[in-house]
Protein backbone atom coordinates (compact mmCIF):
# COMPACT_ATOMS: atom_id res chain seq x y z
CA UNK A 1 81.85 70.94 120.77
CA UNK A 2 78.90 72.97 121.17
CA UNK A 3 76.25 73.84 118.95
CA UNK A 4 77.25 76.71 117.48
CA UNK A 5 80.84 74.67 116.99
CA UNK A 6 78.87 72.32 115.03
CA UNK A 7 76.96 74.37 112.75
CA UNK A 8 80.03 76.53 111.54
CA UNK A 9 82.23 73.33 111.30
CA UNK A 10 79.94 71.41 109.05
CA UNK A 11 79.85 74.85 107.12
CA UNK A 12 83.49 74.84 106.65
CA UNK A 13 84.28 71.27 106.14
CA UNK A 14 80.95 70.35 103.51
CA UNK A 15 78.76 73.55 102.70
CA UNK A 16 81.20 76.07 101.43
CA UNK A 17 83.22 73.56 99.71
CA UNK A 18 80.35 71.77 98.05
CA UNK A 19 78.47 74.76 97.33
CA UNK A 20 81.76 76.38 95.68
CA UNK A 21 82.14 72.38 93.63
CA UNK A 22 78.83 72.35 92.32
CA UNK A 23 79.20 76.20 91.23
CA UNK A 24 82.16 75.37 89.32
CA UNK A 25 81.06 72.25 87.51
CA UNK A 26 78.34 74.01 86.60
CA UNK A 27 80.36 76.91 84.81
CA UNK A 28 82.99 74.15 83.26
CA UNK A 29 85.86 75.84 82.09
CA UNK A 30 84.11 79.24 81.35
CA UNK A 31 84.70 82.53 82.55
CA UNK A 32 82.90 82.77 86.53
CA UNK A 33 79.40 83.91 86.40
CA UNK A 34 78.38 87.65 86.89
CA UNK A 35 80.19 90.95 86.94
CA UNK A 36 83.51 91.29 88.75
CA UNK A 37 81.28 93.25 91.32
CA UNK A 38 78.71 90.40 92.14
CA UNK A 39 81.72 88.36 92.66
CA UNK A 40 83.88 90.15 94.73
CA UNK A 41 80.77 91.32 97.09
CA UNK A 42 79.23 87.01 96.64
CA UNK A 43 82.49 85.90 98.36
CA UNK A 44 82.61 88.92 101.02
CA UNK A 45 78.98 88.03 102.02
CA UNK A 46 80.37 83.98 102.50
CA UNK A 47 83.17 84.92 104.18
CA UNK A 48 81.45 87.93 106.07
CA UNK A 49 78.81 85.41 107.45
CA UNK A 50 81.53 82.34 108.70
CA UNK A 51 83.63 85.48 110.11
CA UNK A 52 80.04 86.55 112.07
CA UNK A 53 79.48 83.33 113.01
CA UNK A 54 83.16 82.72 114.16
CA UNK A 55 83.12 86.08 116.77
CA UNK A 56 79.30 84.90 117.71
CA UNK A 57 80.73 81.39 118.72
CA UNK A 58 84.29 82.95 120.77
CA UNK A 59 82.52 85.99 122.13
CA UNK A 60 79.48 83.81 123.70
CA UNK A 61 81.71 81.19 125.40
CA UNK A 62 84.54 83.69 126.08
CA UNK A 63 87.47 81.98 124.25
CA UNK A 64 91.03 83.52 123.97
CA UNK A 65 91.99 84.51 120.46
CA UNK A 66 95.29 82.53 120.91
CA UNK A 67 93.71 79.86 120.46
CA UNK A 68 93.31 80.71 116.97
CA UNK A 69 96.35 81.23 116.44
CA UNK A 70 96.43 85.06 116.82
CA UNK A 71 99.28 84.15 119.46
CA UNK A 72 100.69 87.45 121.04
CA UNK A 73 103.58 87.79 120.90
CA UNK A 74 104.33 85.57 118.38
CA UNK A 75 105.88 82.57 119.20
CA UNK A 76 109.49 81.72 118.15
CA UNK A 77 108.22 79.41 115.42
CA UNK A 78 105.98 82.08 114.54
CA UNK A 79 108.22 84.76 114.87
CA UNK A 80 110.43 83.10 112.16
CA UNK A 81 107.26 82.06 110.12
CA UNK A 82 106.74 86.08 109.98
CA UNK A 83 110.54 86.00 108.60
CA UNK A 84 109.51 83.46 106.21
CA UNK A 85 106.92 85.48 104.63
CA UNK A 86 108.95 88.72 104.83
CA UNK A 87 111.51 87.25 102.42
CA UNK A 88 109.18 85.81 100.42
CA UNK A 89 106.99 88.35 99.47
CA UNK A 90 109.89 90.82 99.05
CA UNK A 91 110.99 88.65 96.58
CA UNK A 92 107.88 88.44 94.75
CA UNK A 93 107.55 91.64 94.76
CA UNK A 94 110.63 92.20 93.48
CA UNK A 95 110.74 89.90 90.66
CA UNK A 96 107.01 91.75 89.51
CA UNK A 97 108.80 94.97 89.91
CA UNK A 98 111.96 95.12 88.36
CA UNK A 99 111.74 91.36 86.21
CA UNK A 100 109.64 92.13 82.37
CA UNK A 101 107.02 89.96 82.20
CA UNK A 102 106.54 87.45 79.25
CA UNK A 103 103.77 89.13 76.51
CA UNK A 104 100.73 87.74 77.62
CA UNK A 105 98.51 85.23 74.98
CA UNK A 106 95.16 86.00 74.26
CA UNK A 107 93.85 83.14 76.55
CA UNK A 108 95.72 84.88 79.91
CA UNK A 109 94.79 88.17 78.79
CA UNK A 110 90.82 87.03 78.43
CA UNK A 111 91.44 85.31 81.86
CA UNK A 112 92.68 88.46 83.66
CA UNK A 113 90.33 90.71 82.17
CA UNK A 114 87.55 88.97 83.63
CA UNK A 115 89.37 88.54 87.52
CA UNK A 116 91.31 91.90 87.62
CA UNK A 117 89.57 94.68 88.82
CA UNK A 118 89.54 98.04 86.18
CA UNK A 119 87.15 100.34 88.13
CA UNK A 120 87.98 102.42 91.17
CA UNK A 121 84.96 100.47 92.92
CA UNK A 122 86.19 97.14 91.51
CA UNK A 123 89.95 98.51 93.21
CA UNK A 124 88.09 98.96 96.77
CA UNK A 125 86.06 95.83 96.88
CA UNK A 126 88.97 93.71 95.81
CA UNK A 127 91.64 94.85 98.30
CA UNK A 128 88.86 94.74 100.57
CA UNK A 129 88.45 91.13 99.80
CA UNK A 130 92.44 90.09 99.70
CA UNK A 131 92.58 91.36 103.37
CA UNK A 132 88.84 90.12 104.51
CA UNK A 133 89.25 86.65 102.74
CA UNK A 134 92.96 86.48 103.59
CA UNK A 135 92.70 86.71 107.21
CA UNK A 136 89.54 85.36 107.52
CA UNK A 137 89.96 81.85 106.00
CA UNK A 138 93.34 81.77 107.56
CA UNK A 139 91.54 82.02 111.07
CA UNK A 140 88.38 79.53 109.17
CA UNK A 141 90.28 76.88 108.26
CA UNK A 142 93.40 76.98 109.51
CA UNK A 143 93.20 78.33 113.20
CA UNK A 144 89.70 77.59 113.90
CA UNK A 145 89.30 73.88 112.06
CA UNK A 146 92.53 72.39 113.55
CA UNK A 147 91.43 73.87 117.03
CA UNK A 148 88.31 72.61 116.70
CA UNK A 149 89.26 69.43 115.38
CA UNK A 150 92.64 68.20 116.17
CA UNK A 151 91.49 66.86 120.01
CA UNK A 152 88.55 64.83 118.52
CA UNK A 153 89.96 62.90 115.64
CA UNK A 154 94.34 63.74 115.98
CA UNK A 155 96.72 65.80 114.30
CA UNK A 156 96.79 64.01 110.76
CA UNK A 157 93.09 63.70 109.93
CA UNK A 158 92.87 66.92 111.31
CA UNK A 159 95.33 68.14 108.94
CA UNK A 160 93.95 66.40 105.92
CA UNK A 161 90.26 67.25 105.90
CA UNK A 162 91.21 70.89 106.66
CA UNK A 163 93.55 71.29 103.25
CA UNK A 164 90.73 69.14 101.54
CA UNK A 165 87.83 71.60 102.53
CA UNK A 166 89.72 74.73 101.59
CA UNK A 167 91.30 73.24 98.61
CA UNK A 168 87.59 72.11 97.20
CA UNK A 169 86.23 75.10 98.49
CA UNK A 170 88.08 77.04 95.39
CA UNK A 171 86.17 74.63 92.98
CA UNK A 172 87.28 72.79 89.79
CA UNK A 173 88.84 74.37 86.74
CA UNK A 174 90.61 71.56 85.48
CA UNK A 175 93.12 68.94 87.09
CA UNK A 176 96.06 71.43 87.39
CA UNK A 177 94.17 73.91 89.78
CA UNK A 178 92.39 72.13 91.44
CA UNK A 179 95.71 69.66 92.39
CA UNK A 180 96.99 72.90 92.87
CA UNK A 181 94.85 74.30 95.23
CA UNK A 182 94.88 71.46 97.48
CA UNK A 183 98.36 71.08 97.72
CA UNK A 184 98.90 74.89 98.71
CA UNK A 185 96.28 73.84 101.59
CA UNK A 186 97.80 71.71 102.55
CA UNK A 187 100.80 73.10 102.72
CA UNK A 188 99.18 76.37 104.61
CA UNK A 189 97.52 73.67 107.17
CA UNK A 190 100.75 72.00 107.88
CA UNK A 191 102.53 75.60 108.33
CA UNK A 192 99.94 76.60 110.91
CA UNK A 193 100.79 73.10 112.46
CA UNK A 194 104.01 73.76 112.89
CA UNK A 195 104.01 77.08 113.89
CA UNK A 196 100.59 77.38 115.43
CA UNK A 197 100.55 81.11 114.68
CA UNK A 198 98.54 82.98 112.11
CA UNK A 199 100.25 86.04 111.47
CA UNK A 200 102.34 85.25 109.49
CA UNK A 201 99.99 82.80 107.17
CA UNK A 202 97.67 85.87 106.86
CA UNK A 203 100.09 88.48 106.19
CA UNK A 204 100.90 85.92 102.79
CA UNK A 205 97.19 85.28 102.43
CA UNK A 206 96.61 88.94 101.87
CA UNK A 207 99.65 90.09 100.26
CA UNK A 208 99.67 87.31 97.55
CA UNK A 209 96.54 87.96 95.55
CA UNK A 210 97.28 91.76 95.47
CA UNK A 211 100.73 90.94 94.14
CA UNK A 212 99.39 88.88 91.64
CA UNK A 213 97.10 91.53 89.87
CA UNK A 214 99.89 93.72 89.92
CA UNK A 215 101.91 91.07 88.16
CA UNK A 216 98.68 90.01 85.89
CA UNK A 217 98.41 93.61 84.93
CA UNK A 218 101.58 93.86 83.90
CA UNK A 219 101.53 90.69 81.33
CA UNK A 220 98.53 92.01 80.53
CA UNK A 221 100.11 95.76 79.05
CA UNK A 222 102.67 93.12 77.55
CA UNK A 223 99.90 91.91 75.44
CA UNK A 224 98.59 94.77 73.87
């Protein structure tokens, strides 16, 4: 592991994640601080930097990208992990599309009113940031953590403090999302295991959140 290795690793597996902890705890269970703006462009500018850092660290010692899982062509395990996600998130887009949602209560509606995006700026930096954030801590802490890890300390541990570092990394808002987000890390880790191919894991990293505001927005017109 070289230098560089180490500074972006103990980024990923302690900074981010605490930083994004003690954030949280400090907010409670209130709405995230600042506009929808200064979020979307704070966690661009995180993920921006580890993304810089990543291409400083694979350009300098001249690493192939397959080792990050950016496998080409996909392998057969990856090739039906890209299956996987096709029928998935045709069905989840179907059931937003043609299912009616439930009328939202007041608490949802408050909730997506402060994440969805309403301007036509808001609109640009957030699909910006489903496709930035979802490929990017796909390759963070999926491809590049278990690459970086798995030789020194084995598959398992590997495994484990990958989906605990991204899973803390979304903070706390209560015992349901947070056991939430660890489990889909873990979950995402163990798929890239398997598979060792990104493509697909990105292609549902990116597709999922802008599915969801469509499906948010539409519980939301429910509402009113």
């Amino acid at each position: 592991m070289t230098p560089l290795d180490g500074i972006l690793t103990v980024s990923l597996l302690l900074l981010v994640p605490g930083f994004a902890l003690a954030r949280s705890l400090r907010e409670g269970k209130a709405s995230p601080t600042g506009t929808r703006t200064e979020r979307y462009l704070r966690s661009l500018r995180v993920a921006g930097r580890l993304l810089v850092l990543l291409l400083a660290v694979w350009v300098v010692y001249d690493r192939p990208v397959a080792w990050l899982g950016l496998d080409r062509p996909p392998s057969q395990a990856g090739l039906i992990g890209l299956g996987v996600a096709a029928v998935l998130l045709l069905g989840l887009a179907g059931t937003t599309l043609f299912i009616k949602p439930r009328p939202a209560d007041a608490k949802t509606m408050a909730a997506a009113g402060a994440m969805l995006p309403q301007t036509q700026l808001e609109w640009r930096l957030f699909l910006l940031m489903a496709l930035v954030l979802g490929a990017g801590w796909e390759l963070l802490y999926r491809g590049y953590l278990v690459w970086v890890l798995e030789p020194h300390i084995g598959t398992p541990l590997t495994v484990a403090l990958s989906a605990i570092a991204y899973g803390v990394a979304h903070g706390y808002r209560g015992p349901k999302m947070f056991a939430g987000s660890l489990a889909s890390a873990l979950l995402f880790t163990l798929a890239f295991v398997w598979t060792r191919s990104l493509w697909w894991l990105m292609a549902i990293h990116i597709a999922l959140p802008l599915i969801g505001a469509f499906a948010r927005g539409r519980q939301r017109e429910m509402g009113t």
